[in-house]
Protein backbone atom coordinates (compact mmCIF):
# COMPACT_ATOMS: atom_id res chain seq x y z
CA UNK A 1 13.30 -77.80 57.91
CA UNK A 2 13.27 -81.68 58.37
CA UNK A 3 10.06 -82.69 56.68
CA UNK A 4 8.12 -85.88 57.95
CA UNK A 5 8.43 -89.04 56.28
CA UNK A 6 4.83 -90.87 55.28
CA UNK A 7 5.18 -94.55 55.75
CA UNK A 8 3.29 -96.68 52.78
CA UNK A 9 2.81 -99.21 55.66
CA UNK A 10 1.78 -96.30 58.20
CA UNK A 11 -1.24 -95.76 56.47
CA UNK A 12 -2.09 -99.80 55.62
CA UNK A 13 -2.31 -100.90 59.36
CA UNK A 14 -5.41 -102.77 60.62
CA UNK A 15 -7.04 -101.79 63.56
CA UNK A 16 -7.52 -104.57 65.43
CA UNK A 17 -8.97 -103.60 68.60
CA UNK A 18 -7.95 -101.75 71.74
CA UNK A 19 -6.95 -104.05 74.72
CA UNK A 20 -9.38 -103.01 77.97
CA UNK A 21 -5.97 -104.51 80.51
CA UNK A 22 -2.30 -104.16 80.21
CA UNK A 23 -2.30 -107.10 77.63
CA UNK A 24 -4.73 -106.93 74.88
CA UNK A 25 -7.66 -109.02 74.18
CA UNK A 26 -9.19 -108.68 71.24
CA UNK A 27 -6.65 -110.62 68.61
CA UNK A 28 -4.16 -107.81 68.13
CA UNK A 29 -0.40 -108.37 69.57
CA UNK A 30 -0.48 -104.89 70.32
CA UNK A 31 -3.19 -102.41 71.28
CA UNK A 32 -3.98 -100.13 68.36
CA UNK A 33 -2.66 -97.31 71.06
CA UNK A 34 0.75 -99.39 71.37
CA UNK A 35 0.93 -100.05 68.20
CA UNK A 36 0.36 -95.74 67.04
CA UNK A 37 3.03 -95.19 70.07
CA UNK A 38 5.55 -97.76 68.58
CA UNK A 39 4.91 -96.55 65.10
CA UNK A 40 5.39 -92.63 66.28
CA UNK A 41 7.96 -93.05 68.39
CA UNK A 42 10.29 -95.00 65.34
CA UNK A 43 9.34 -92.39 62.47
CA UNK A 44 10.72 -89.80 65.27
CA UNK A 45 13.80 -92.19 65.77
CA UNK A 46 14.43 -92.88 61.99
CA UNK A 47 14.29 -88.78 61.78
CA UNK A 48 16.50 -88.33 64.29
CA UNK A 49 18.80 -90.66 63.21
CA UNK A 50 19.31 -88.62 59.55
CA UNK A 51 22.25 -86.91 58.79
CA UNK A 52 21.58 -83.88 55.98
CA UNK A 53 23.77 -83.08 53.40
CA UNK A 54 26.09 -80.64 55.29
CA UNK A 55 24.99 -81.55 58.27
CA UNK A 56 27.46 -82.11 60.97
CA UNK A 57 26.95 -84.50 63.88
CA UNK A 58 30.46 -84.31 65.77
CA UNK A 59 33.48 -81.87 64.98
CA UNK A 60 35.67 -85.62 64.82
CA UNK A 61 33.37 -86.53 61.53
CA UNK A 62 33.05 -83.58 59.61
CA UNK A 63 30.24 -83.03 58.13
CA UNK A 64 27.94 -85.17 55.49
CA UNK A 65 29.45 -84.63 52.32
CA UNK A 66 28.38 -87.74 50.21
CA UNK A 67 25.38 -85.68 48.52
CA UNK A 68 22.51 -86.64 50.14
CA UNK A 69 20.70 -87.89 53.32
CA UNK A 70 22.18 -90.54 55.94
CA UNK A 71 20.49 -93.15 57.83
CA UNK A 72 22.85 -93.14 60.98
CA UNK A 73 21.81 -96.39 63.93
CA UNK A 74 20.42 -93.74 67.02
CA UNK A 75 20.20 -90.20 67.40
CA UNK A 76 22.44 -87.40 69.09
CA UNK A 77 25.95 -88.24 68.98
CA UNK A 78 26.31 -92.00 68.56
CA UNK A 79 27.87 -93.75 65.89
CA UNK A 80 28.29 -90.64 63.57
CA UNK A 81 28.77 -93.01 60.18
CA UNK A 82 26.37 -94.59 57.93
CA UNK A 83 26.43 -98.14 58.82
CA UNK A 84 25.09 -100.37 56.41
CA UNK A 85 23.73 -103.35 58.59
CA UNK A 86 21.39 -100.76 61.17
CA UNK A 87 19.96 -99.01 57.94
CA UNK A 88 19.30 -102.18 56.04
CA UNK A 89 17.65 -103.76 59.04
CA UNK A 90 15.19 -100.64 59.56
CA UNK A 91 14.28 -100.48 56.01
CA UNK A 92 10.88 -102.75 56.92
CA UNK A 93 9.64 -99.80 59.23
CA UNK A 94 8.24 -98.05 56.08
CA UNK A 95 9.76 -94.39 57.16
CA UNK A 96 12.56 -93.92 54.69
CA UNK A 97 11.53 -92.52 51.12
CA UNK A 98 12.56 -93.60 48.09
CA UNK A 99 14.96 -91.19 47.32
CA UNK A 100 16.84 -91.40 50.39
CA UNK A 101 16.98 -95.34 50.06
CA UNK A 102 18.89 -94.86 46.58
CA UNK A 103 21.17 -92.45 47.27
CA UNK A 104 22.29 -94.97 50.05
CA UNK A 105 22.08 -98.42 48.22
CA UNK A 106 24.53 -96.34 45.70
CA UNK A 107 26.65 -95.59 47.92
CA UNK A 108 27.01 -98.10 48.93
CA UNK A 109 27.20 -99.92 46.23
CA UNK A 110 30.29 -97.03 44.94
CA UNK A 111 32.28 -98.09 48.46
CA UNK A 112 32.11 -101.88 47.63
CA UNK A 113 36.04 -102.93 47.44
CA UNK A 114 36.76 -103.30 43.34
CA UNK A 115 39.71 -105.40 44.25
CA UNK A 116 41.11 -107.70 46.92
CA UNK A 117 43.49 -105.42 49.13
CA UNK A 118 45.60 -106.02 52.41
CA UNK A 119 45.22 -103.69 55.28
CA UNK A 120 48.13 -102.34 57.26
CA UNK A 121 47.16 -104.51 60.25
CA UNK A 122 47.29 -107.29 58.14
CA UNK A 123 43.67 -108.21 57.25
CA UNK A 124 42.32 -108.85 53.79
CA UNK A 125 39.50 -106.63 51.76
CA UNK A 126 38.31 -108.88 49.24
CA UNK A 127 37.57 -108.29 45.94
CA UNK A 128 33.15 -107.50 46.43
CA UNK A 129 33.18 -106.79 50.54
CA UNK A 130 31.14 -104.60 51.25
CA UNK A 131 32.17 -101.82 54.33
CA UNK A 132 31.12 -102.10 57.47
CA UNK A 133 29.93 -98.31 57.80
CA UNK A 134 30.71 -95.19 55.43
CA UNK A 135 32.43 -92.12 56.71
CA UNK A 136 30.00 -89.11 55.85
CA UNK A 137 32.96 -86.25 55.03
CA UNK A 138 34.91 -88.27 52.74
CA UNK A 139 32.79 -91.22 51.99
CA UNK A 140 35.50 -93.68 52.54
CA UNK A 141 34.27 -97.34 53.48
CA UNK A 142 35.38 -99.00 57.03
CA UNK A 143 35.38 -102.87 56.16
CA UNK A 144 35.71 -103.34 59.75
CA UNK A 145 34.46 -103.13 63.51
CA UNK A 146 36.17 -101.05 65.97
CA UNK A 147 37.33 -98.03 64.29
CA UNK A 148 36.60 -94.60 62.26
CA UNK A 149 39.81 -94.84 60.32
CA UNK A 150 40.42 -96.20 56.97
CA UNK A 151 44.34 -96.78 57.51
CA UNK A 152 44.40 -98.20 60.53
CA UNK A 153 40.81 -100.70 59.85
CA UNK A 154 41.53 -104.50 60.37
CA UNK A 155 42.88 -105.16 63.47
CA UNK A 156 42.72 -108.83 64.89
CA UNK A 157 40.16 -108.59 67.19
CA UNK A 158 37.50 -107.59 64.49
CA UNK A 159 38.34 -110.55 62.46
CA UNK A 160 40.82 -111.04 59.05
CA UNK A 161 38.33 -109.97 56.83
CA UNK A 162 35.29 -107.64 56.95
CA UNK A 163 31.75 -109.20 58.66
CA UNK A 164 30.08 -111.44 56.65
CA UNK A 165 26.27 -110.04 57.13
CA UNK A 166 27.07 -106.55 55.55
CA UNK A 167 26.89 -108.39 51.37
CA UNK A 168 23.65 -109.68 52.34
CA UNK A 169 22.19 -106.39 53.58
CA UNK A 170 23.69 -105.18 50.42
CA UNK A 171 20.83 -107.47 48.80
CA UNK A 172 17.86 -106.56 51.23
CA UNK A 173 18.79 -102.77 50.42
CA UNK A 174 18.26 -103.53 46.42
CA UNK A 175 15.56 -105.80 46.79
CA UNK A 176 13.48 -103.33 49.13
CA UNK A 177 14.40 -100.18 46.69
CA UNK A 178 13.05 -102.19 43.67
CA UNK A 179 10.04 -103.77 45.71
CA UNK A 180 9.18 -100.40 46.95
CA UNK A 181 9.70 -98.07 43.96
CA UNK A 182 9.05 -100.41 40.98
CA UNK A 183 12.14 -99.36 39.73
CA UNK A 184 13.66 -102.24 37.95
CA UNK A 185 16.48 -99.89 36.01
CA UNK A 186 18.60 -99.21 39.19
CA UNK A 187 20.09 -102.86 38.80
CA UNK A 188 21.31 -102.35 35.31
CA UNK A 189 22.74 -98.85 36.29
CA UNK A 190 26.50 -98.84 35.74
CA UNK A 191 28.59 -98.07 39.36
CA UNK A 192 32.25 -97.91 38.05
CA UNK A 193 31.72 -99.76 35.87
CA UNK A 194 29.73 -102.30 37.14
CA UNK A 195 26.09 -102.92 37.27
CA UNK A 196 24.18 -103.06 40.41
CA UNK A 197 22.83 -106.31 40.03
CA UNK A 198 26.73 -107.62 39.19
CA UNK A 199 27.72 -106.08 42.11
CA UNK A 200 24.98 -107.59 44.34
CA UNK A 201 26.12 -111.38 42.72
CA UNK A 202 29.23 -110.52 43.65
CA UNK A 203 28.88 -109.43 46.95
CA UNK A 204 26.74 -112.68 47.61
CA UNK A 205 29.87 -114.83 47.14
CA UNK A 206 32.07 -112.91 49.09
CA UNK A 207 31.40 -114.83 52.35
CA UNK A 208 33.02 -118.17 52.73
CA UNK A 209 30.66 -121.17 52.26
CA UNK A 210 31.01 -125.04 52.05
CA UNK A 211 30.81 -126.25 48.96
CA UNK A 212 27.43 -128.81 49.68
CA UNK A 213 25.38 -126.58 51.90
CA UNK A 214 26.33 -123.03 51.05
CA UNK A 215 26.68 -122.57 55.43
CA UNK A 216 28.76 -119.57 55.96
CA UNK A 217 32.19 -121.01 57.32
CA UNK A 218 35.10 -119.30 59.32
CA UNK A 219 37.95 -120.75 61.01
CA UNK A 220 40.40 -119.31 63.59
CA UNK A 221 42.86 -118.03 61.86
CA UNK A 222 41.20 -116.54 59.01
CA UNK A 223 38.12 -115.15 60.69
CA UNK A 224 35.24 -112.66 59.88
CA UNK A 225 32.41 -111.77 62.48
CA UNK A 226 29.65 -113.09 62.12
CA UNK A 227 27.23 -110.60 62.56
CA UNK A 228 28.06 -106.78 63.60
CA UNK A 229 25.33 -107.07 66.84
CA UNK A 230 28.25 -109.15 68.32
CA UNK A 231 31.37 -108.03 66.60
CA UNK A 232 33.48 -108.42 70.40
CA UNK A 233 32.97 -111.90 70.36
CA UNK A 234 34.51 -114.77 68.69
CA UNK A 235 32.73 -117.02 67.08
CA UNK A 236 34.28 -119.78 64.52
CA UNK A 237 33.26 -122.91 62.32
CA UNK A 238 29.97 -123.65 60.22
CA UNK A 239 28.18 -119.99 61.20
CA UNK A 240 24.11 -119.89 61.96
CA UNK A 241 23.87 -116.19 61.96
CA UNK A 242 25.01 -114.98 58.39
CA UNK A 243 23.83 -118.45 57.06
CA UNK A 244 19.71 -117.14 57.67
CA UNK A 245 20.77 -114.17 56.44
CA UNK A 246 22.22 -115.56 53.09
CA UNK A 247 18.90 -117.82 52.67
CA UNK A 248 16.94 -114.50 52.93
CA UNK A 249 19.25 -113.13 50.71
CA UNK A 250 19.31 -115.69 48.07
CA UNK A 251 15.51 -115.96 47.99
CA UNK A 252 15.72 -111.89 47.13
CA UNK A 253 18.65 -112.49 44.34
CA UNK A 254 16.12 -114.88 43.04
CA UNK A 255 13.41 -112.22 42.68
CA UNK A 256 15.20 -109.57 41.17
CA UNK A 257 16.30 -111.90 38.56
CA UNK A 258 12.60 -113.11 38.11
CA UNK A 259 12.11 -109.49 37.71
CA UNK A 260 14.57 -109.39 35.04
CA UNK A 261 13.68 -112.46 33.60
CA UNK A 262 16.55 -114.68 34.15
CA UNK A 263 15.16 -117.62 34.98
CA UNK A 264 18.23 -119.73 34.79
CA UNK A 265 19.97 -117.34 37.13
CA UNK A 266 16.85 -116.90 39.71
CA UNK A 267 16.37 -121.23 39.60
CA UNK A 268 20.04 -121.19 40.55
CA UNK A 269 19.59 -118.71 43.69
CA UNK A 270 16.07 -120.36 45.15
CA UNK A 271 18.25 -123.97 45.03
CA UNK A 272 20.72 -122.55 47.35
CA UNK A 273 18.04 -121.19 49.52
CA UNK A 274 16.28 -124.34 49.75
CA UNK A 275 20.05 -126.47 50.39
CA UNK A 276 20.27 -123.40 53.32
CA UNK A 277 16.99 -124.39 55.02
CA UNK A 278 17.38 -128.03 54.58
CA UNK A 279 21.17 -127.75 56.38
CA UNK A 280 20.45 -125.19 59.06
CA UNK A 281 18.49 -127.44 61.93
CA UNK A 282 20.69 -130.40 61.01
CA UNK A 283 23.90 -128.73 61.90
CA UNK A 284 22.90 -126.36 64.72
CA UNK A 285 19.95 -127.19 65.89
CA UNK A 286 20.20 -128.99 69.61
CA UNK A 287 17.62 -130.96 71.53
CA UNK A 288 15.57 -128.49 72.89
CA UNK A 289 14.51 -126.29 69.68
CA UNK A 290 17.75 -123.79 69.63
CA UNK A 291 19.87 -122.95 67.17
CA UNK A 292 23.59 -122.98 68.15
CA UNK A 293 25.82 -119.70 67.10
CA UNK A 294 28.40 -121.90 65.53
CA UNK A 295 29.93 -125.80 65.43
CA UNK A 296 33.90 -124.24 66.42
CA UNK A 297 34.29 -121.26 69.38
CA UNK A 298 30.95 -120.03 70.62
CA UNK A 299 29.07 -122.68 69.62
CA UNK A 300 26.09 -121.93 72.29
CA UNK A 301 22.58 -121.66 71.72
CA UNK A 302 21.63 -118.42 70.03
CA UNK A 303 18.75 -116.94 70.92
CA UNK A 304 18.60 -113.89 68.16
CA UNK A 305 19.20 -117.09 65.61
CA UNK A 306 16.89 -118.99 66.83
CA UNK A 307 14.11 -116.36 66.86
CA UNK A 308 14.98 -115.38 63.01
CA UNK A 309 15.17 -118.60 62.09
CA UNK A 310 11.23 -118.84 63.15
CA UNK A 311 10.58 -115.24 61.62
CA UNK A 312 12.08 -116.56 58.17
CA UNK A 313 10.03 -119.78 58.39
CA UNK A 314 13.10 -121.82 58.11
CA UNK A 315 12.15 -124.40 60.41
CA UNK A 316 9.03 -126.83 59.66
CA UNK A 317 5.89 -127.22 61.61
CA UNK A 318 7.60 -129.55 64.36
CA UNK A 319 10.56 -127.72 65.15
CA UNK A 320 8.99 -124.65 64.94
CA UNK A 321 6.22 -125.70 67.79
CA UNK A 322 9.42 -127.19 69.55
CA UNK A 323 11.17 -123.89 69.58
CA UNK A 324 8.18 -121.98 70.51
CA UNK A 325 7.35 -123.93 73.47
CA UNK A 326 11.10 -123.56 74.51
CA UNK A 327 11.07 -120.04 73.85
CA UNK A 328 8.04 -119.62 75.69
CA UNK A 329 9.28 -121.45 79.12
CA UNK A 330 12.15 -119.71 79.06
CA UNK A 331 10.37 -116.03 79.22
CA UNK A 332 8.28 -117.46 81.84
CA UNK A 333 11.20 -118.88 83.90
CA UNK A 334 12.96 -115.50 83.17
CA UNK A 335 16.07 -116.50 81.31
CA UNK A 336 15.05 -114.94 78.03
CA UNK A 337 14.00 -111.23 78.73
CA UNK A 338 14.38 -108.17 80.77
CA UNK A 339 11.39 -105.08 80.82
CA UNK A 340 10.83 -106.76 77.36
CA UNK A 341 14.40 -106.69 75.51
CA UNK A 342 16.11 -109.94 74.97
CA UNK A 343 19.52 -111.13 75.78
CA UNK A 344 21.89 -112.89 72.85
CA UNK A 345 22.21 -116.35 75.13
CA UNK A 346 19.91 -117.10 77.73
CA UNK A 347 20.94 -116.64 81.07
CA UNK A 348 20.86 -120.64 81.99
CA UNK A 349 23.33 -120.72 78.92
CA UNK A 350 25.99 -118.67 79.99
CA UNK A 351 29.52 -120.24 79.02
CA UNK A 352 30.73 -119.37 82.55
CA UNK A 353 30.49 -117.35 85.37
CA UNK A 354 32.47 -114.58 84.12
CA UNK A 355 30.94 -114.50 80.27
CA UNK A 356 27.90 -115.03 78.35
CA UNK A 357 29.72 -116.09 75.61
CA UNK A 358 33.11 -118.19 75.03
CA UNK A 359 35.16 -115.35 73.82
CA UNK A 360 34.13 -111.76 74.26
CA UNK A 361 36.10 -108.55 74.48
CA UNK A 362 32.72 -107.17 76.66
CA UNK A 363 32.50 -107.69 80.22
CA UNK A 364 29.59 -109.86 81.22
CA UNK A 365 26.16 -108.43 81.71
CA UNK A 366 27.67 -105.45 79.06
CA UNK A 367 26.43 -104.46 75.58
CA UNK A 368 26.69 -107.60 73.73
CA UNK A 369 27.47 -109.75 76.79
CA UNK A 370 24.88 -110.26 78.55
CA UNK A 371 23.01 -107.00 78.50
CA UNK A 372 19.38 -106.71 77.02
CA UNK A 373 18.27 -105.56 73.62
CA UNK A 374 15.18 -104.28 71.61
CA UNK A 375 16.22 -105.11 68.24
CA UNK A 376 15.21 -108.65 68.28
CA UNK A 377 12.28 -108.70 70.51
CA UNK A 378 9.48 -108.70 67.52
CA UNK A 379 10.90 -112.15 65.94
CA UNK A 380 11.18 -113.73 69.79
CA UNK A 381 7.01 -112.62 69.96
CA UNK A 382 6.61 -113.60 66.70
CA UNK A 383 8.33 -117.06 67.18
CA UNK A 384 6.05 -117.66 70.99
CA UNK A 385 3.31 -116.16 69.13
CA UNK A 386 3.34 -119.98 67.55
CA UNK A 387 2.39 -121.74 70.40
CA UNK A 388 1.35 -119.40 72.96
CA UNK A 389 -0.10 -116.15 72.49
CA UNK A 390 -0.94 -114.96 75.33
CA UNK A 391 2.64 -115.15 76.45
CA UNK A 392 4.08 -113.16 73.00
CA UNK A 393 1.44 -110.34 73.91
CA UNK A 394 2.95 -109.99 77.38
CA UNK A 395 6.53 -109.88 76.56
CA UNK A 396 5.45 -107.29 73.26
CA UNK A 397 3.25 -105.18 76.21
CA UNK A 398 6.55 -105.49 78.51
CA UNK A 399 8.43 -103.81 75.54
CA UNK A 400 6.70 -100.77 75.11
CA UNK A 401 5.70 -100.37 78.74
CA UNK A 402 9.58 -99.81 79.36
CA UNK A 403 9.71 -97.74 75.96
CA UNK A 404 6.87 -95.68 77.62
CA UNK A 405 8.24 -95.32 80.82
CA UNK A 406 11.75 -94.49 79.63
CA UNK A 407 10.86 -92.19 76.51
CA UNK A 408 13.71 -90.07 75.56
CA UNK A 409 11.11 -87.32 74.77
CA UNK A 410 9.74 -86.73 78.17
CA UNK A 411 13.54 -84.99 79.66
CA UNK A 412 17.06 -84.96 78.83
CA UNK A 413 17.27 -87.44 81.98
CA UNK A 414 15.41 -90.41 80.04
CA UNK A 415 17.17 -92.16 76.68
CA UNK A 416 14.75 -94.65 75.54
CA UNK A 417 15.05 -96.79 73.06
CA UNK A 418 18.27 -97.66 74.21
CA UNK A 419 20.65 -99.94 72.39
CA UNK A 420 20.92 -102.45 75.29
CA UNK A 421 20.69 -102.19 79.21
CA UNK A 422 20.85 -104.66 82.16
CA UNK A 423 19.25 -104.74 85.74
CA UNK A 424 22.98 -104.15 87.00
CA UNK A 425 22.05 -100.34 85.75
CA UNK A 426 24.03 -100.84 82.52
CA UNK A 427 22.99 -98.89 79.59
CA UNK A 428 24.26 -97.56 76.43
CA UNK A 429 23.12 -95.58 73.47
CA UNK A 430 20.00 -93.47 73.57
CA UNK A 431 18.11 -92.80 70.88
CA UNK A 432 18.84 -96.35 69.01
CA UNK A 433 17.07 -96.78 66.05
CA UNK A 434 17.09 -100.82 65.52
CA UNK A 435 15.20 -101.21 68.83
CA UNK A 436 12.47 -99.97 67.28
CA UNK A 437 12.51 -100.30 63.57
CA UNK A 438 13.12 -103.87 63.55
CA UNK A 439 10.35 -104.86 65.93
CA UNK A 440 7.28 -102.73 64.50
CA UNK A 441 7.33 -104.64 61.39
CA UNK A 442 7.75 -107.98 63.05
CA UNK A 443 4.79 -106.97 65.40
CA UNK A 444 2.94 -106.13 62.46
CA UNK A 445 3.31 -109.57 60.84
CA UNK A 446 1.86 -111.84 63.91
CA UNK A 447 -1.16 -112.29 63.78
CA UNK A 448 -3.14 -115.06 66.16
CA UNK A 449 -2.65 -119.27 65.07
C-alpha cells in the first residue's frame, strides 16, 4: 500500500490565525484552514503523482522499471515520464522523502549526455545536457519537448538543443537532497565515472552565456527553450527566464562547495550570481517594473519572470516597490489573473490579436498562450505582498476558493488543480502537481511588511 509521506515543513507551520471573512485578517496570507486545505490537498497530489517500481501508468509507457519511485507532473494519465523540471520545482513542498529524492537526482544524474551527440532531426545533445524527462521502462533520457521517443527527439520546433532550465534544476535537486538529508557524500559518489558534484559543474555550463554577464543567450538559428512552461513558443536573444534560474543556481553551487570546503570554487560561483543580479533589471527590465522574456523574438513583459525575480530578491528595494505596485494594479484592473491563476503576459500585453506571445505553436487563450496557471501564483502574492497586502491575500483566497470549488476529489466530473484553464472553458490536465507544490511554499514564506 502507498504509505503517506510526513513533510519536515508540515509539521513546522505557524498558526497564524483564522480569517473571520473570505480574506483573512489576522496577519496570515492564508487562513490556517486554507493553508491545512492547500497543504492536504498537495501531499495527496505529490502521491498521486508517484509512479512505483512496476507500476504501470499507460500500456504506451510500460511500466517503471528504473528501480525505484517516480515523481511524475499530475496524476491519472498525464505526462507518464519523469520530468525533471515539475519534480525539481515541487521539491520545496516538503512531501517527498529522502530516499525517493536520491534515487531521482541519480537518475538523473546517470541520463546526463556523457558526450556531445547529433540527433536524427538534426539537433545537438551536448556534452553535460541534462534530459528533458526520463522514460520509466527503459530509463532513456528525452533532451527535448514534444515527444516520448528517443530516436526521433529534436525536432525544430523544440529548439536545436535541449531547454536550458533542466541543468539548473539539476542543481536545486542536489542542493535540496544535501540540505535536507545532511548527506554531504552523495556529491563525491562516482556516476560513470563521474562525481555528482562534477557533473552538476558541468551541467551549469551547458547553457550558453555572454562572456561579461553570464545572461543565458540564444539566437535563431541555434535555439534552446527557454523554460519548459513555454516550450511552444519562441523566444530568442539575452534570455530572463533561465538567467534567474542560473543566479539561484549558482548561489546553490556556491553552498555545496562551502560545504565541501572549496572556497576558491564557491567565491567563484557567488561572483557570477552577484554579475547575474546586477545585469538582469538593466537588460530587461522596462519602465513600469517588468521584466521582458527576452531582447530578440518574444521580447514582452514576462509576468512569471517578473514575479520570480521578486521571490529571489533579485531586484533592490526601489524596483521591487515599483514592480509590486505594477503588479498590484494590474490584478485590480484584471489583466493579471483569472479565479486566482496567472497568465504568462498580461492581457494588455498581448503581441496581437491572434497571440499572447510573438511566436507560439498554441492557439491564443490555450495552455501556454494565454490560458491561466497555478504554478506561479505564490511568487505573484509574494511579490504584491510588498506593497499591498491586502491585495496578495485576495488573489491567494481567489486561488484556493477555485481549488475548493473545483476539487478533483469531490467526483470524477471535477479535475482541480488543473494545469491551466481560461474563461473561454479551456482546460487541460487534472490532477497537476506544480499548481500546488510550487505555491504552498511561496505562501509559506510571505509574511506581512
Amino acid at each position: 500500500m502507498k504509505q503517506p509521506i510526513l513533510s519536515f515543513l508540515f509539521l513546522t507551520l505557524v498558526s497564524l490565525g483564522h480569517g473571520q471573512s473570505k480574506i483573512p485578517d489576522k496577519g496570515a496570507i492564508l487562513s490556517d484552514k486554507d493553508f491545512k486545505f492547500l497543504e492536504i490537498l498537495t501531499k495527496t497530489i505529490i502521491d498521486s503523482s508517484r509512479i512505483y517500481p512496476g507500476e504501470r501508468i499507460t500500456d504506451q509507457m510500460g511500466t517503471n522499471n528504473t528501480g525505484g519511485i517516480l515523481v511524475k507532473p499530475g496524476g491519472r494519465g498525464s505526462y507518464p515520464a519523469f520530468w525533471i523540471r515539475d519534480y525539481a520545482m515541487s521539491l520545496e513542498s516538503g512531501f517527498i522523502s529522502g530516499e525517493e529524492q536520491r534515487h531521482m537526482l541519480l537518475l538523473t544524474a546517470s541520463t546526463q549526455a556523457d558526450r556531445t551527440w547529433l540527433t536524427k532531426n538534426g539537433a545537438m545533445v551536448p556534452l553535460g545536457a541534462i534530459a528533458d524527462h526520463i522514460r520509466m521502462d527503459d530509463g532513456l533520457p528525452i533532451y527535448f519537448p514534444g515527444t516520448y521517443s528517443f530516436e526521433e527527439q529534436g525536432t525544430p520546433e523544440f529548439g536545436r538543443t535541449p531547454p536550458y532550465g533542466d541543468q539548473f534544476f539539476f542543481i536545486h535537486m542536489a542542493r535540496y537532497y544535501v540540505a535536507t538529508t545532511q548527506d554531504l557524500s552523495i556529491l563525491d559518489k562516482e556516476i560513470n565515472g563521474m562525481s555528482l558534484m562534477d557533473r552538476l559543474e558541468i551541467a551549469f555550463n551547458v547553457p550558453p552565456s555572454r562572456l561579461d554577464n553570464h545572461i543565458v543567450t540564444t539566437t535563431d538559428y541555434f535555439r534552446g527553450i527557454d523554460f519548459g512552461f513555454r516550450d511552444v513558443m519562441t523566444i530568442t536573444g539575452d534570455l530572463c527566464y533561465p538567467s534567474i534560474l542560473k543566479f539561484k543556481a549558482a548561489l546553490e553551487l556556491s553552498e555545496l562547495f562551502e560545504k565541501q570546503n572549496n572556497q576558491e570554487k564557491a567565491e567563484k560561483y557567488t561572483v557570477i550570481a552577484n554579475k547575474i543580479k546586477e545585469a538582469l533589471p538593466l537588460v530587461f527590465m522596462d519602465e513600469r517594473g517588468m521584466l521582458k522574456a527576452s531582447n530578440g523574438k518574444g521580447s514582452q513583459a514576462d509576468v512569471w519572470s517578473t514575479a520570480l525575480a521578486v521571490y529571489y530578491e533579485i531586484l533592490d528595494r526601489e524596483a521591487n516597490e515599483r514592480t509590486s505596485r505594477f503588479l498590484a494594479q494590474a490584478y485590480v484592473n484584471g489583466h493579471l489573473s483569472y479565479k486566482g491563476n496567472i497568465r504568462h503576459i498580461l492581457t494588455t500585453d498581448d503581441f496581437s490579436a491572434s497571440s499572447a506571445w510573438e511566436f507560439s505553436l498554441a492557439q491564443k487563450n490555450t495552455y501556454q498562450n494565454g490560458a491561466y496557471w497555478g504554478t506561479p501564483t505564490g511568487w505573484v502574492c509574494y511579490a504584491i505582498a510588498k506593497t499591498n497586502y491586502k491585495l496578495a491575500q485576495g488573489l491567494a483566497k481567489e486561488y484556493i476558493d477555485d481549488l475548493r470549488q473545483n476539487d478533483f476529489r469531490k467526483g470524477k466530473e471535477y479535475g482541480a488543480p488543473y494545469e491551466c484553464f481560461h474563461p473561454s472553458g479551456h482546460k487541460q490536465n487534472p490532477l497537476y502537481m506544480t499548481t500546488v507544490s510550487c505555491p504552498l511554499p511561496a505562501l509559506r514564506n510571505i509574511t506581512r511588511p
